[in-house]
PDB file of N, CA and C in Angstrom:
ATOM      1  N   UNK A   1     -36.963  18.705 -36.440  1.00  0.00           N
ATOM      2  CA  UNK A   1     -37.616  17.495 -36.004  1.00  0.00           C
ATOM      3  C   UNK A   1     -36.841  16.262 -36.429  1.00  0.00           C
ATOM      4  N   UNK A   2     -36.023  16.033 -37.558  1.00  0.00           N
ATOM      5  CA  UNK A   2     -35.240  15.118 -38.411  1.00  0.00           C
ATOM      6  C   UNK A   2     -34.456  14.867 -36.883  1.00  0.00           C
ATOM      7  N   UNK A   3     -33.412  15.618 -37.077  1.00  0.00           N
ATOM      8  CA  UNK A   3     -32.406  15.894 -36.135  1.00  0.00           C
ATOM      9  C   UNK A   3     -32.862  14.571 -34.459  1.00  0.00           C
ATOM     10  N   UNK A   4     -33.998  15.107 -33.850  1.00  0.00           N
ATOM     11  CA  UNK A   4     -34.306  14.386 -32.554  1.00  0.00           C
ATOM     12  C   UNK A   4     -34.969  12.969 -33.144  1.00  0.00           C
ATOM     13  N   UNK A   5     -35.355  12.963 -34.152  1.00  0.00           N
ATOM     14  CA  UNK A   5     -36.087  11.484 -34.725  1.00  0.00           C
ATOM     15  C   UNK A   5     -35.026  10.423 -34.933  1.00  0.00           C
ATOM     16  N   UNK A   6     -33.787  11.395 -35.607  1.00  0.00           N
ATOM     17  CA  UNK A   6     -32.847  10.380 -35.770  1.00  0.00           C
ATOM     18  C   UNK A   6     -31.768  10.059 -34.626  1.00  0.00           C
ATOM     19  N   UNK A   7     -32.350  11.043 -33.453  1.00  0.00           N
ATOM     20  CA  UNK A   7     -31.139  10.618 -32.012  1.00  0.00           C
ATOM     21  C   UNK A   7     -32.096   9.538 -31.298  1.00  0.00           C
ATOM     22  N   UNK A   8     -33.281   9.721 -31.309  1.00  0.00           N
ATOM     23  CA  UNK A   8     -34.462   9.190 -30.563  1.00  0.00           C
ATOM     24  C   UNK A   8     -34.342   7.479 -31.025  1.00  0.00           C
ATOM     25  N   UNK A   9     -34.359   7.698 -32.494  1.00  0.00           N
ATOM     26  CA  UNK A   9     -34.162   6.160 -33.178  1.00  0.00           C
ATOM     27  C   UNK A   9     -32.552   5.463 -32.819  1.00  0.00           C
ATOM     28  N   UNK A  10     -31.004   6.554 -32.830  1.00  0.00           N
ATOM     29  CA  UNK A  10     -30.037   5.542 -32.084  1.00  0.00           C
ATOM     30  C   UNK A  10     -30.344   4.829 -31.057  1.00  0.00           C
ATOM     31  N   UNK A  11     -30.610   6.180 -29.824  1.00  0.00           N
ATOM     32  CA  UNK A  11     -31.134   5.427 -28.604  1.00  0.00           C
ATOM     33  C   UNK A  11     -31.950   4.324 -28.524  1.00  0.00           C
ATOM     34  N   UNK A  12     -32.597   4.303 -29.441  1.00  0.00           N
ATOM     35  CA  UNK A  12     -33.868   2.506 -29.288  1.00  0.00           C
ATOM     36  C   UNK A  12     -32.617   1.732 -29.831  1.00  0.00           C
ATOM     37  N   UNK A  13     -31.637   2.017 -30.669  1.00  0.00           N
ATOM     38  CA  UNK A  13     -31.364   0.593 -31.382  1.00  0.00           C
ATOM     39  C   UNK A  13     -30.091   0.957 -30.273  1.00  0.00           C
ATOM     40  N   UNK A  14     -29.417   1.610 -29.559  1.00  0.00           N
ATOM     41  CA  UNK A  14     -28.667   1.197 -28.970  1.00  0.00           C
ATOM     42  C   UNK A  14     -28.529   0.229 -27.856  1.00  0.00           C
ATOM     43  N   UNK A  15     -29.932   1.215 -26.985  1.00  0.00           N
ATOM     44  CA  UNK A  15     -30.751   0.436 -25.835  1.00  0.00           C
ATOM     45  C   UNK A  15     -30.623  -1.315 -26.161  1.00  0.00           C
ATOM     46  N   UNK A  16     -31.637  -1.558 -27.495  1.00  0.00           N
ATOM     47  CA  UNK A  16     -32.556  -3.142 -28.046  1.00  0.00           C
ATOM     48  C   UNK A  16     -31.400  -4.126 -28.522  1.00  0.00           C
ATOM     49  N   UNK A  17     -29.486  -3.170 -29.014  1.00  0.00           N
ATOM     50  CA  UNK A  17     -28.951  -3.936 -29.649  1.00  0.00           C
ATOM     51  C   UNK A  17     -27.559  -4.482 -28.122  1.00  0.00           C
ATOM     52  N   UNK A  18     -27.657  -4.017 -27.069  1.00  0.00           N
ATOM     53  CA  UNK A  18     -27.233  -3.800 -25.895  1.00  0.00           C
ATOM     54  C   UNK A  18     -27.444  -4.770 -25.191  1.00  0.00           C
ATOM     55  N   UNK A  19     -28.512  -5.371 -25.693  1.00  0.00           N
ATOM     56  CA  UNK A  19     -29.082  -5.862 -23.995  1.00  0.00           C
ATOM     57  C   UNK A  19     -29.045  -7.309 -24.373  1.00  0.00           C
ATOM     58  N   UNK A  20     -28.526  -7.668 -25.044  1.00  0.00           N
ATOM     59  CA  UNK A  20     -28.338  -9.404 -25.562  1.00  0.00           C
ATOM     60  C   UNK A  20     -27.652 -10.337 -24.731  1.00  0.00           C
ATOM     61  N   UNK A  21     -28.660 -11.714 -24.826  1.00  0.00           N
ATOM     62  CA  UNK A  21     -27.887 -12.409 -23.469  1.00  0.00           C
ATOM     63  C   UNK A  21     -27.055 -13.199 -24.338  1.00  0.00           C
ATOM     64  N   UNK A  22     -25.569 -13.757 -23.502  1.00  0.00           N
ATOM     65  CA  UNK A  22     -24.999 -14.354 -24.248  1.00  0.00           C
ATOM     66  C   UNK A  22     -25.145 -15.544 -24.006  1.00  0.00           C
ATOM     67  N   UNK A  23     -24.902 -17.040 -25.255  1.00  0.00           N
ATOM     68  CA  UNK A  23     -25.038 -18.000 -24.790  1.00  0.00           C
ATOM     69  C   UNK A  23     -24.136 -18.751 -24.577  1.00  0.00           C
ATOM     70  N   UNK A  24     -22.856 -18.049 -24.564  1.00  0.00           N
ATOM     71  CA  UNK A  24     -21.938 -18.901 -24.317  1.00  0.00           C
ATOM     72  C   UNK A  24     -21.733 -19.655 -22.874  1.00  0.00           C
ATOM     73  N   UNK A  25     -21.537 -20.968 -22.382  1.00  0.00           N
ATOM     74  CA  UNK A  25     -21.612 -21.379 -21.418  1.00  0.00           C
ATOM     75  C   UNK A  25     -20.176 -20.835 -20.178  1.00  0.00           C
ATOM     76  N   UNK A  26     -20.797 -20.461 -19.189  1.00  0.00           N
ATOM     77  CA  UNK A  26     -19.347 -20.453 -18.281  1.00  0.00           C
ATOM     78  C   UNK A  26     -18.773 -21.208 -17.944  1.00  0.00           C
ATOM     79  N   UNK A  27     -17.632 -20.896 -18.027  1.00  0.00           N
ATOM     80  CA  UNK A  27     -16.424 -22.348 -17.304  1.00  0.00           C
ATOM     81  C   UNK A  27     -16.927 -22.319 -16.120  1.00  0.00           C
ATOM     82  N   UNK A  28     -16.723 -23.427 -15.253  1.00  0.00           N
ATOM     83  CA  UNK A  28     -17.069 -23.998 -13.602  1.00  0.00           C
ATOM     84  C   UNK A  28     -16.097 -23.922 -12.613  1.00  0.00           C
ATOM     85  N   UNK A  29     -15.938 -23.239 -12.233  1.00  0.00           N
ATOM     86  CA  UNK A  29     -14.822 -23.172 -11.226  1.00  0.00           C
ATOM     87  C   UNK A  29     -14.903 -24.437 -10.425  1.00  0.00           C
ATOM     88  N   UNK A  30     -15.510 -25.160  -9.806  1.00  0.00           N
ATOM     89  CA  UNK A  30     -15.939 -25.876  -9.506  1.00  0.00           C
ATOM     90  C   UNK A  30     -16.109 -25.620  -7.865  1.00  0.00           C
ATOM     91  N   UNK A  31     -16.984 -26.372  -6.819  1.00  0.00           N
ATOM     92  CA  UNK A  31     -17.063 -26.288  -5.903  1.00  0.00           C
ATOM     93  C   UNK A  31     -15.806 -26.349  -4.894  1.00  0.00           C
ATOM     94  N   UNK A  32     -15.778 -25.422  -4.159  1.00  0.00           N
ATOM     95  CA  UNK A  32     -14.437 -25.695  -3.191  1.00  0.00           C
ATOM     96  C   UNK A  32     -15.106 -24.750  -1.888  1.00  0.00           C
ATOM     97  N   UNK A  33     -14.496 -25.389  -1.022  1.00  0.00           N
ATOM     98  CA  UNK A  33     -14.972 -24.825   0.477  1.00  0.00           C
ATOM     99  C   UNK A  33     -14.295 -24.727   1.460  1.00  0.00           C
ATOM    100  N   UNK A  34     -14.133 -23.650   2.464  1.00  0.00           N
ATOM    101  CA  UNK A  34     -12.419 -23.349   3.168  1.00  0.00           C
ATOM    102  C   UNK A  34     -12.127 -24.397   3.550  1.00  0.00           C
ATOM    103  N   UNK A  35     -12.800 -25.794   3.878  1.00  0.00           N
ATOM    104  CA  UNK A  35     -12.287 -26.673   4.559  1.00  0.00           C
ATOM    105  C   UNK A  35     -10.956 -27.541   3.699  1.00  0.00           C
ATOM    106  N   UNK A  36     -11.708 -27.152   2.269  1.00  0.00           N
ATOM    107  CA  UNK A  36     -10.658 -28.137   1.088  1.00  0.00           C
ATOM    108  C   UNK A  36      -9.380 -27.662   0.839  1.00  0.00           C
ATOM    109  N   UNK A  37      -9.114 -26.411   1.238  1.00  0.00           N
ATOM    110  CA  UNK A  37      -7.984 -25.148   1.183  1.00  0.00           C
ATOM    111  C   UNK A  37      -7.166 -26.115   2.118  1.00  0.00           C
ATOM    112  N   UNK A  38      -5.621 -26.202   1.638  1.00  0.00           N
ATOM    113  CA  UNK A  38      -4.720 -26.310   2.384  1.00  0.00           C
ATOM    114  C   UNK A  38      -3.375 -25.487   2.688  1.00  0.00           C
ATOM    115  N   UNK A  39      -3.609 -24.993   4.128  1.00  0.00           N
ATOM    116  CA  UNK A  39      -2.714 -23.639   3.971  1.00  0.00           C
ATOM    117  C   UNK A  39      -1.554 -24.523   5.066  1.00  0.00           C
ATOM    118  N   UNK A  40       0.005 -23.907   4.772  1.00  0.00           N
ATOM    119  CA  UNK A  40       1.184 -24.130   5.418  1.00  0.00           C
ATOM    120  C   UNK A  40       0.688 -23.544   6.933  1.00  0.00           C
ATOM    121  N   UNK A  41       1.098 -24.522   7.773  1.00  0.00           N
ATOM    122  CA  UNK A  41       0.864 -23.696   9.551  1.00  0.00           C
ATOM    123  C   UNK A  41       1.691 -22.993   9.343  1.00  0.00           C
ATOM    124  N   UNK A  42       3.026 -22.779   8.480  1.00  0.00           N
ATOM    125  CA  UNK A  42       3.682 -21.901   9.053  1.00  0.00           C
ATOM    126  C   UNK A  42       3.562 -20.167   8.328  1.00  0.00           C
ATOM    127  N   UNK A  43       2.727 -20.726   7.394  1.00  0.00           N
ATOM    128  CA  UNK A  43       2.057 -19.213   6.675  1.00  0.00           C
ATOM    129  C   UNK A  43       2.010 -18.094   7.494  1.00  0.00           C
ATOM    130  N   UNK A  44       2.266 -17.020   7.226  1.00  0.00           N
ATOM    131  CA  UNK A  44       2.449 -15.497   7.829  1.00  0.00           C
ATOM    132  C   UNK A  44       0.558 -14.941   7.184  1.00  0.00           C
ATOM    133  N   UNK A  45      -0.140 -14.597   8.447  1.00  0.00           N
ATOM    134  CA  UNK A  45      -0.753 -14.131   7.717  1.00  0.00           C
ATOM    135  C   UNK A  45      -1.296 -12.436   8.371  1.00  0.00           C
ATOM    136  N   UNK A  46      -0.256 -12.120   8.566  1.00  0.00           N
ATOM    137  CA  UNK A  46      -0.399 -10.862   8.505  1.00  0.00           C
ATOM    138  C   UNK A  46       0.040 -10.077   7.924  1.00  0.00           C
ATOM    139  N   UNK A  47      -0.501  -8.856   7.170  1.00  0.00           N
ATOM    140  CA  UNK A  47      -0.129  -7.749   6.274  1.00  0.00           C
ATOM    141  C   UNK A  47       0.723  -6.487   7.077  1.00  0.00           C
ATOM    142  N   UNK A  48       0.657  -5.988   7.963  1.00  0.00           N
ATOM    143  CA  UNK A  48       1.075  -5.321   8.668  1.00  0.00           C
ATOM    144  C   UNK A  48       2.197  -5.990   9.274  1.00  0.00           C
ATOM    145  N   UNK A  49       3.481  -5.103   9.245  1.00  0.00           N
ATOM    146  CA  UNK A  49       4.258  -4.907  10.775  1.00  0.00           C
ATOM    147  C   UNK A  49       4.533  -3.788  11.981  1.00  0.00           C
ATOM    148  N   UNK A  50       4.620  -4.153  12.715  1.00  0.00           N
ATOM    149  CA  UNK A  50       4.784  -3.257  14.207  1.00  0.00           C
ATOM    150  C   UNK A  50       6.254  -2.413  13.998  1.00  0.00           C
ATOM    151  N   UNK A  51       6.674  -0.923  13.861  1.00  0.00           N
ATOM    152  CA  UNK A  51       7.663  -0.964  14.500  1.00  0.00           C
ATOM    153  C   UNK A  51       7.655   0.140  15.648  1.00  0.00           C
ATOM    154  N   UNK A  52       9.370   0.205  16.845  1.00  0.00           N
ATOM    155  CA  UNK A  52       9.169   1.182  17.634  1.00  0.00           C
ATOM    156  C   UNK A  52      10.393   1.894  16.946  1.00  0.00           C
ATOM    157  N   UNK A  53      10.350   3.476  16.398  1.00  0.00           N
ATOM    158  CA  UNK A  53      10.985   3.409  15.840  1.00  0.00           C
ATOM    159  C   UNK A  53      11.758   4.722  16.945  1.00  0.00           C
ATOM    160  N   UNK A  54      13.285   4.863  17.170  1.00  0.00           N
ATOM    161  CA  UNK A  54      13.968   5.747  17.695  1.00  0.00           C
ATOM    162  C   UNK A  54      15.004   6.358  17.240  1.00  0.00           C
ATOM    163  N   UNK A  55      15.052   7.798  16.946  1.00  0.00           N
ATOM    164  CA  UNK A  55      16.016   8.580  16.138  1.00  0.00           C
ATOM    165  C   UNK A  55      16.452   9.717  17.425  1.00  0.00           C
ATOM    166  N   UNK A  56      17.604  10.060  16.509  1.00  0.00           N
ATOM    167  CA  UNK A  56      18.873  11.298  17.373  1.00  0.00           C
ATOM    168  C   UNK A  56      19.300  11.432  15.927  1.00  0.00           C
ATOM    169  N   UNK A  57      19.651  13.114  16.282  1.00  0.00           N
ATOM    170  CA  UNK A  57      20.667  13.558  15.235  1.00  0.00           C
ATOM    171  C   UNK A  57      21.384  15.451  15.955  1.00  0.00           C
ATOM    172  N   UNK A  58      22.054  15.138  15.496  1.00  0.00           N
ATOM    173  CA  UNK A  58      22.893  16.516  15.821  1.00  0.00           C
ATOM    174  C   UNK A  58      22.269  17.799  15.447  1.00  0.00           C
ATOM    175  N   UNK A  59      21.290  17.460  13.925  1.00  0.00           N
ATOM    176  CA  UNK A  59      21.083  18.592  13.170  1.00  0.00           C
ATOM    177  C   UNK A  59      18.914  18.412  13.874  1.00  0.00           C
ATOM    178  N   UNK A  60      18.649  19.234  13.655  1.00  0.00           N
ATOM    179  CA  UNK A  60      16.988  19.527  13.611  1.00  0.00           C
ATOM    180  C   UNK A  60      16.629  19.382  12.110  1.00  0.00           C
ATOM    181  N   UNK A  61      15.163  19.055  11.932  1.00  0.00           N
ATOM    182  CA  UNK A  61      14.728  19.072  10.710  1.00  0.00           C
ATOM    183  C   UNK A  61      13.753  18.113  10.575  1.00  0.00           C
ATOM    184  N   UNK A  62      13.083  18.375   9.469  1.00  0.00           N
ATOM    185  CA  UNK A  62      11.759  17.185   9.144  1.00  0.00           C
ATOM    186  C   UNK A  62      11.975  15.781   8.601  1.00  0.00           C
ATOM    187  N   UNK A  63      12.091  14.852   9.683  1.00  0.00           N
ATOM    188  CA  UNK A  63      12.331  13.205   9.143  1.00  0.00           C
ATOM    189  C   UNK A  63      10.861  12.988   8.587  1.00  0.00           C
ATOM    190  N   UNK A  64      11.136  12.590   7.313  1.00  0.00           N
ATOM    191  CA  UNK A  64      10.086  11.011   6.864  1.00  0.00           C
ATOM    192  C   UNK A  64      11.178   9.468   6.752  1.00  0.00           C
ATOM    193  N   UNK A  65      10.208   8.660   6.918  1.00  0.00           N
ATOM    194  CA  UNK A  65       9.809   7.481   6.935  1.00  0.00           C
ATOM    195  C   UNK A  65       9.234   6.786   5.914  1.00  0.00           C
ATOM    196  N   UNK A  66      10.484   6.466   4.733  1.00  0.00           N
ATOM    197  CA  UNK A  66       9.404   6.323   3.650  1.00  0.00           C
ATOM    198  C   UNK A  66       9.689   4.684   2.954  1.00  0.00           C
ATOM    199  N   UNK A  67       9.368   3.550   2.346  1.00  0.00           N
ATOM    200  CA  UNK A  67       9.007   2.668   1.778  1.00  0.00           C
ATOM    201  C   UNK A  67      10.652   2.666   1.061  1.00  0.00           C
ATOM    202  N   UNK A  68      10.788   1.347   0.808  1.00  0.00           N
ATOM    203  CA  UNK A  68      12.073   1.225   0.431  1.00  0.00           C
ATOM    204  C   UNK A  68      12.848   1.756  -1.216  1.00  0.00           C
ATOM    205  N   UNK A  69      11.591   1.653  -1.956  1.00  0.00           N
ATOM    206  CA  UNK A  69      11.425   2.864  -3.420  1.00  0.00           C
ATOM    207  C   UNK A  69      11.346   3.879  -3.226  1.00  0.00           C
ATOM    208  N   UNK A  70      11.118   4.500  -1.904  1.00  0.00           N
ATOM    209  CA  UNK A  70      10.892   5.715  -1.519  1.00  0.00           C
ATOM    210  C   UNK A  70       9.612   6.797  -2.244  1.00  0.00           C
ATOM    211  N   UNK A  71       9.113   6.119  -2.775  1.00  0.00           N
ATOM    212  CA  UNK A  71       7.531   6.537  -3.386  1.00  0.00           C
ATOM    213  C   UNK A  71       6.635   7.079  -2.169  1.00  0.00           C
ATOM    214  N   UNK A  72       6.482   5.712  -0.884  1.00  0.00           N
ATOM    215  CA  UNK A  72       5.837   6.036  -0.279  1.00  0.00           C
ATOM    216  C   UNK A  72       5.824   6.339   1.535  1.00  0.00           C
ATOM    217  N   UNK A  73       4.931   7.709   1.563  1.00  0.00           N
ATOM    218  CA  UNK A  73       5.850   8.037   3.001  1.00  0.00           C
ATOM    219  C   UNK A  73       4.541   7.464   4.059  1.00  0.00           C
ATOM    220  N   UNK A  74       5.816   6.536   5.001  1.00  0.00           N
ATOM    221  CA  UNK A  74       5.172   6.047   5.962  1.00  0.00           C
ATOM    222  C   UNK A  74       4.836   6.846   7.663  1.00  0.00           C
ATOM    223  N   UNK A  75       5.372   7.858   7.686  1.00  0.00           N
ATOM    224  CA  UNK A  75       5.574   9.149   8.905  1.00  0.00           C
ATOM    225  C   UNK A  75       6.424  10.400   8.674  1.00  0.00           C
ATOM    226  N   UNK A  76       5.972  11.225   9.103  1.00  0.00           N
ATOM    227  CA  UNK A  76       6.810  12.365   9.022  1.00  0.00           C
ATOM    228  C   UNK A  76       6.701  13.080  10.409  1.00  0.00           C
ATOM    229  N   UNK A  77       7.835  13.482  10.256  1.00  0.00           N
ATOM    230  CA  UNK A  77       7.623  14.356  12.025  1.00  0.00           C
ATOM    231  C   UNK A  77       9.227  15.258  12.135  1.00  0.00           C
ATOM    232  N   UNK A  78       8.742  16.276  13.408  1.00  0.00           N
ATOM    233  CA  UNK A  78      10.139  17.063  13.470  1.00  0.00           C
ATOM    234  C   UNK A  78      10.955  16.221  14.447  1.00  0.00           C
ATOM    235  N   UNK A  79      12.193  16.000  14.272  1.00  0.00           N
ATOM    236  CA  UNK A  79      13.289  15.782  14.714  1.00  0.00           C
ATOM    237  C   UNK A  79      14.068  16.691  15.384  1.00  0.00           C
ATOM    238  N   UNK A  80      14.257  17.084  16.705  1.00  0.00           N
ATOM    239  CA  UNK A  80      15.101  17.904  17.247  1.00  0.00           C
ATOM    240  C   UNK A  80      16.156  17.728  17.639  1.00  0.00           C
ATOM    241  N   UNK A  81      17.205  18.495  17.631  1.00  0.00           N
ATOM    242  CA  UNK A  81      18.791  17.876  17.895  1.00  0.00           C
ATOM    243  C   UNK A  81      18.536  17.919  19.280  1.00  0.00           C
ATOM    244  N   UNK A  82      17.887  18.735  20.437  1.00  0.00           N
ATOM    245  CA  UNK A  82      17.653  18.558  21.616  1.00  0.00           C
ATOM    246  C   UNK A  82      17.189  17.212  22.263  1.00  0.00           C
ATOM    247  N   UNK A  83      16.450  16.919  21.650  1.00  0.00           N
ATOM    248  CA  UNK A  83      15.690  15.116  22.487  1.00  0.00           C
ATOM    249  C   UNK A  83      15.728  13.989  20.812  1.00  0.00           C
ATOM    250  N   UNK A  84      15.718  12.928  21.481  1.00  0.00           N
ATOM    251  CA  UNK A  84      15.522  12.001  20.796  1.00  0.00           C
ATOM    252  C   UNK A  84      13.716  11.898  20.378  1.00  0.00           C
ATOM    253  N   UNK A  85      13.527  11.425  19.127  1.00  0.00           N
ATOM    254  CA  UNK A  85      12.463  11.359  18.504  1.00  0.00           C
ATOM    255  C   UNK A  85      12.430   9.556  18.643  1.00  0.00           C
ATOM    256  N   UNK A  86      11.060   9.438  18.977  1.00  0.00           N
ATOM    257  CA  UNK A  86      10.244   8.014  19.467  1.00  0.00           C
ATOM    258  C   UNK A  86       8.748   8.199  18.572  1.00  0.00           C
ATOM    259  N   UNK A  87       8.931   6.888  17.961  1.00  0.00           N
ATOM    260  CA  UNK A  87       7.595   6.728  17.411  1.00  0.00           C
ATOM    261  C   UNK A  87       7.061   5.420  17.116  1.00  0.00           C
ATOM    262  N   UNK A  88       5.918   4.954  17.154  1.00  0.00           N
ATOM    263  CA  UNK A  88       4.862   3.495  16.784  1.00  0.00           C
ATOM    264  C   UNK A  88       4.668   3.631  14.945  1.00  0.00           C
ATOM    265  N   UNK A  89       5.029   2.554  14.609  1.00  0.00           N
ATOM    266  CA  UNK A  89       5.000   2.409  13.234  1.00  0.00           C
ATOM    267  C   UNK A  89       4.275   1.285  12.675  1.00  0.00           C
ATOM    268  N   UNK A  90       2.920   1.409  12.129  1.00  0.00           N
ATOM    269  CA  UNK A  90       2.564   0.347  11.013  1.00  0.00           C
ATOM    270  C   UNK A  90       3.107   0.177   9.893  1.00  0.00           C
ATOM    271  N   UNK A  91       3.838  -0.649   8.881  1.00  0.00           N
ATOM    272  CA  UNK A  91       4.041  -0.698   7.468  1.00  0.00           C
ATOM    273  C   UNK A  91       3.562  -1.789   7.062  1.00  0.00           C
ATOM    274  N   UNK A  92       3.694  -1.782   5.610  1.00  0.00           N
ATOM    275  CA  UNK A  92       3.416  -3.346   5.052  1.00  0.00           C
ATOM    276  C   UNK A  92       4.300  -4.476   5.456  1.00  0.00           C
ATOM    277  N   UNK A  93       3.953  -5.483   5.527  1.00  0.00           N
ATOM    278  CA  UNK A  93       4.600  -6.532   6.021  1.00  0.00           C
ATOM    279  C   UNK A  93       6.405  -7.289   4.858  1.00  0.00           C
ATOM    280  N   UNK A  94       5.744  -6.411   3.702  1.00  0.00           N
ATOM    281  CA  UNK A  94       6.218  -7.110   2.813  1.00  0.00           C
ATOM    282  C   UNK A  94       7.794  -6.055   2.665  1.00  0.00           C
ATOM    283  N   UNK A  95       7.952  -4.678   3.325  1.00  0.00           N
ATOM    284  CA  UNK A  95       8.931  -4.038   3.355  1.00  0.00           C
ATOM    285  C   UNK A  95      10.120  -4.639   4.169  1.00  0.00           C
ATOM    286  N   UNK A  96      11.559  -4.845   3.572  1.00  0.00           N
ATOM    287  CA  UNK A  96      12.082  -5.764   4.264  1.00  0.00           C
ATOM    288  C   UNK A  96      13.240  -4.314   4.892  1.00  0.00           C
ATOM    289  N   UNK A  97      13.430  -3.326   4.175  1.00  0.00           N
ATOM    290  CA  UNK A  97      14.192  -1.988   4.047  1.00  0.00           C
ATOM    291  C   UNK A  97      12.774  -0.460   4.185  1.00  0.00           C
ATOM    292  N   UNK A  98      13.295   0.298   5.142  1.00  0.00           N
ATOM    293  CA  UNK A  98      12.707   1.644   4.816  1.00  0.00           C
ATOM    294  C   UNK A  98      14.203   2.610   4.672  1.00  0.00           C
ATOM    295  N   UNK A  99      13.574   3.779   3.646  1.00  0.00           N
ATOM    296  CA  UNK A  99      14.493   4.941   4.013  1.00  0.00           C
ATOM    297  C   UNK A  99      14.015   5.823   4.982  1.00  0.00           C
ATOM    298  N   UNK A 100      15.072   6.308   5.684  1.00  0.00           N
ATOM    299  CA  UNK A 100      14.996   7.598   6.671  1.00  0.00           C
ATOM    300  C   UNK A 100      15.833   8.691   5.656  1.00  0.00           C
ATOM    301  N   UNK A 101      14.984  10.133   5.841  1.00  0.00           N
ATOM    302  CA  UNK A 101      15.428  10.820   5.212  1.00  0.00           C
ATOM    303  C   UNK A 101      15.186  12.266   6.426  1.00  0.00           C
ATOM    304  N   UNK A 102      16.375  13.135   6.470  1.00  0.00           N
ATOM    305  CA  UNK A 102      16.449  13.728   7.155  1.00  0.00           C
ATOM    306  C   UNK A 102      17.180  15.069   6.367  1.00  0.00           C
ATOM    307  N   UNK A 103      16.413  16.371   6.466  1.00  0.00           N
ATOM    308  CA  UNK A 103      17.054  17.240   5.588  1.00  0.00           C
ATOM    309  C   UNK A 103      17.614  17.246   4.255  1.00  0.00           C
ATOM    310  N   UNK A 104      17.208  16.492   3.599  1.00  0.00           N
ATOM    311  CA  UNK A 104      17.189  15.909   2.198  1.00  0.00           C
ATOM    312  C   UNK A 104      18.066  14.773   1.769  1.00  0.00           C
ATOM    313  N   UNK A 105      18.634  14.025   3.161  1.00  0.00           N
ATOM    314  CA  UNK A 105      20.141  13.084   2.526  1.00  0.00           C
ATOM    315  C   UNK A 105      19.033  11.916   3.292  1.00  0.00           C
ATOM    316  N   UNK A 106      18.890  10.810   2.392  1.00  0.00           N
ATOM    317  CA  UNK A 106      18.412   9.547   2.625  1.00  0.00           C
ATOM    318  C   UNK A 106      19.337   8.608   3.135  1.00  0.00           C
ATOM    319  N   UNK A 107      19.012   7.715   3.673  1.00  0.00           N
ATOM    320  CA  UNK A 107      19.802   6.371   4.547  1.00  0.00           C
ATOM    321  C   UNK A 107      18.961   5.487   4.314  1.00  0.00           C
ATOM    322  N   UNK A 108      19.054   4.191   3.940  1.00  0.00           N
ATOM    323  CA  UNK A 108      18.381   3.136   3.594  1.00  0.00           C
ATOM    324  C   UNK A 108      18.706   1.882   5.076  1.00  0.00           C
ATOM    325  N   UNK A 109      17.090   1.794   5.759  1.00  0.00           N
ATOM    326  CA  UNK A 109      17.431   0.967   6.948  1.00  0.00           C
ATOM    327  C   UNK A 109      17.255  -0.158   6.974  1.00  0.00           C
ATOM    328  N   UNK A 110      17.872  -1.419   7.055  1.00  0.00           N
ATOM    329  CA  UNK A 110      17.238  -2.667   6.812  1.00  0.00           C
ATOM    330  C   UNK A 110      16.714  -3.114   8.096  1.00  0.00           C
ATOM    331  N   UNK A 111      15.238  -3.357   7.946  1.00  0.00           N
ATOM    332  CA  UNK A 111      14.516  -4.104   8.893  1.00  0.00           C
ATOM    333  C   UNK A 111      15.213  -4.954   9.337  1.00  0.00           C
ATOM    334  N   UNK A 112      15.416  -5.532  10.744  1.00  0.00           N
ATOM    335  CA  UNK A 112      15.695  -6.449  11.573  1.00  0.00           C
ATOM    336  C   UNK A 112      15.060  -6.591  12.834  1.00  0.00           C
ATOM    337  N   UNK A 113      13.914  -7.250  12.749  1.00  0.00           N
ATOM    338  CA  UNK A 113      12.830  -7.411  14.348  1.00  0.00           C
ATOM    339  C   UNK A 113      11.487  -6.644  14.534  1.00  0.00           C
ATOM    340  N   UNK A 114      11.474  -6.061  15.375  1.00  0.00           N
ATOM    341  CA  UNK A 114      10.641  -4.572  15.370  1.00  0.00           C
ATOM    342  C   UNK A 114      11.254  -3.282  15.838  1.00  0.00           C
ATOM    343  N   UNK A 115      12.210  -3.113  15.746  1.00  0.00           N
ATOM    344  CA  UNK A 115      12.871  -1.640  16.420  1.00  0.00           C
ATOM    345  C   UNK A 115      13.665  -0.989  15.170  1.00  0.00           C
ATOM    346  N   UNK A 116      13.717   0.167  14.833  1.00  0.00           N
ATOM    347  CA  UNK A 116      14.765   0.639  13.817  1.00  0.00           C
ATOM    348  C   UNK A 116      15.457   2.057  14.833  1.00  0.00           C
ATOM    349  N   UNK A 117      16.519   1.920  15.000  1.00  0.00           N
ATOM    350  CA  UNK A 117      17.564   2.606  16.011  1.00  0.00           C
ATOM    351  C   UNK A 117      18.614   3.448  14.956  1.00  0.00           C
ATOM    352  N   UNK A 118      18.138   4.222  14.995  1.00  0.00           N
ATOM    353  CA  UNK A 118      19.301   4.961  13.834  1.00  0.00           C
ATOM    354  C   UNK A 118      19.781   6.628  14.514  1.00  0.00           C
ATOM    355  N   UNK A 119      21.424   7.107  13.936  1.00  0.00           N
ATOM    356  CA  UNK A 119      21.518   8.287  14.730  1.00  0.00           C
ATOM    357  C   UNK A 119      22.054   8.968  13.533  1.00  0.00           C
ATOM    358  N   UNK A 120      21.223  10.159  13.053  1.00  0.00           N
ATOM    359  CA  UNK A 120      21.845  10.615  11.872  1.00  0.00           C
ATOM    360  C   UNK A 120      23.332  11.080  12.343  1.00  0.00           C
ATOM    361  N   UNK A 121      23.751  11.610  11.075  1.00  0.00           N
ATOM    362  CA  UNK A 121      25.624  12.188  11.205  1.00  0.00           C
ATOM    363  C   UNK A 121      25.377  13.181  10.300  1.00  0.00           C
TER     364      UNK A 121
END
């Protein structure tokens, strides 16, 4: 009985010592409203970019599409040495380089527009 009297009694003083309001006052951010915001017209405000992306290679094998750290993969798909591979690409806006990696040898592509045109070797 000791045993649950003395878990029964944390729980009240944990609960009673828990729940205290504080009085410290908050700082004020102060009032602001989208109208007071002044943004550049020429601000980008999109997160996303478009690409069309078109590959050839001599060899077959599994291309990704991956982030310029190469951490993160943006497509993967088979590549056939028979036809050219065509694909629609969302990425972050903020990638200025992706790697293409094809059968384990990477190529680093630098964005220019919306199209990335590459022919492995």
């Amino acid at each position: 009985m000791k045993p649950y009297l003395m878990g029964l009694c944390a729980v009240i003083f944990l609960l009673v010592s828990s729940c205290r309001k504080s009085d410290l006052p908050l700082p004020d951010p102060g009032e602001k409203s989208t109208e007071q915001i002044s943004v550049s017209p020429s601000f980008n405000w999109k997160t996303t970019q478009h690409l069309d992306v078109n590959l050839a290679s001599p060899l077959s094998g599994v291309v990704f599409i991956l982030s310029s750290d190469g951490k993160k993969c943006y497509h993967k798909g088979f590549l056939s040495n028979e036809t050219d591979y065509s694909t629609k690409l969302s990425i972050p806006s903020y990638e200025e380089e992706v790697q293409l990696m094809l059968n384990g040898i990477r190529y680093t592509y630098k964005i220019a527009g919306n199209r990335i045109d590459h022919q492995f070797k």
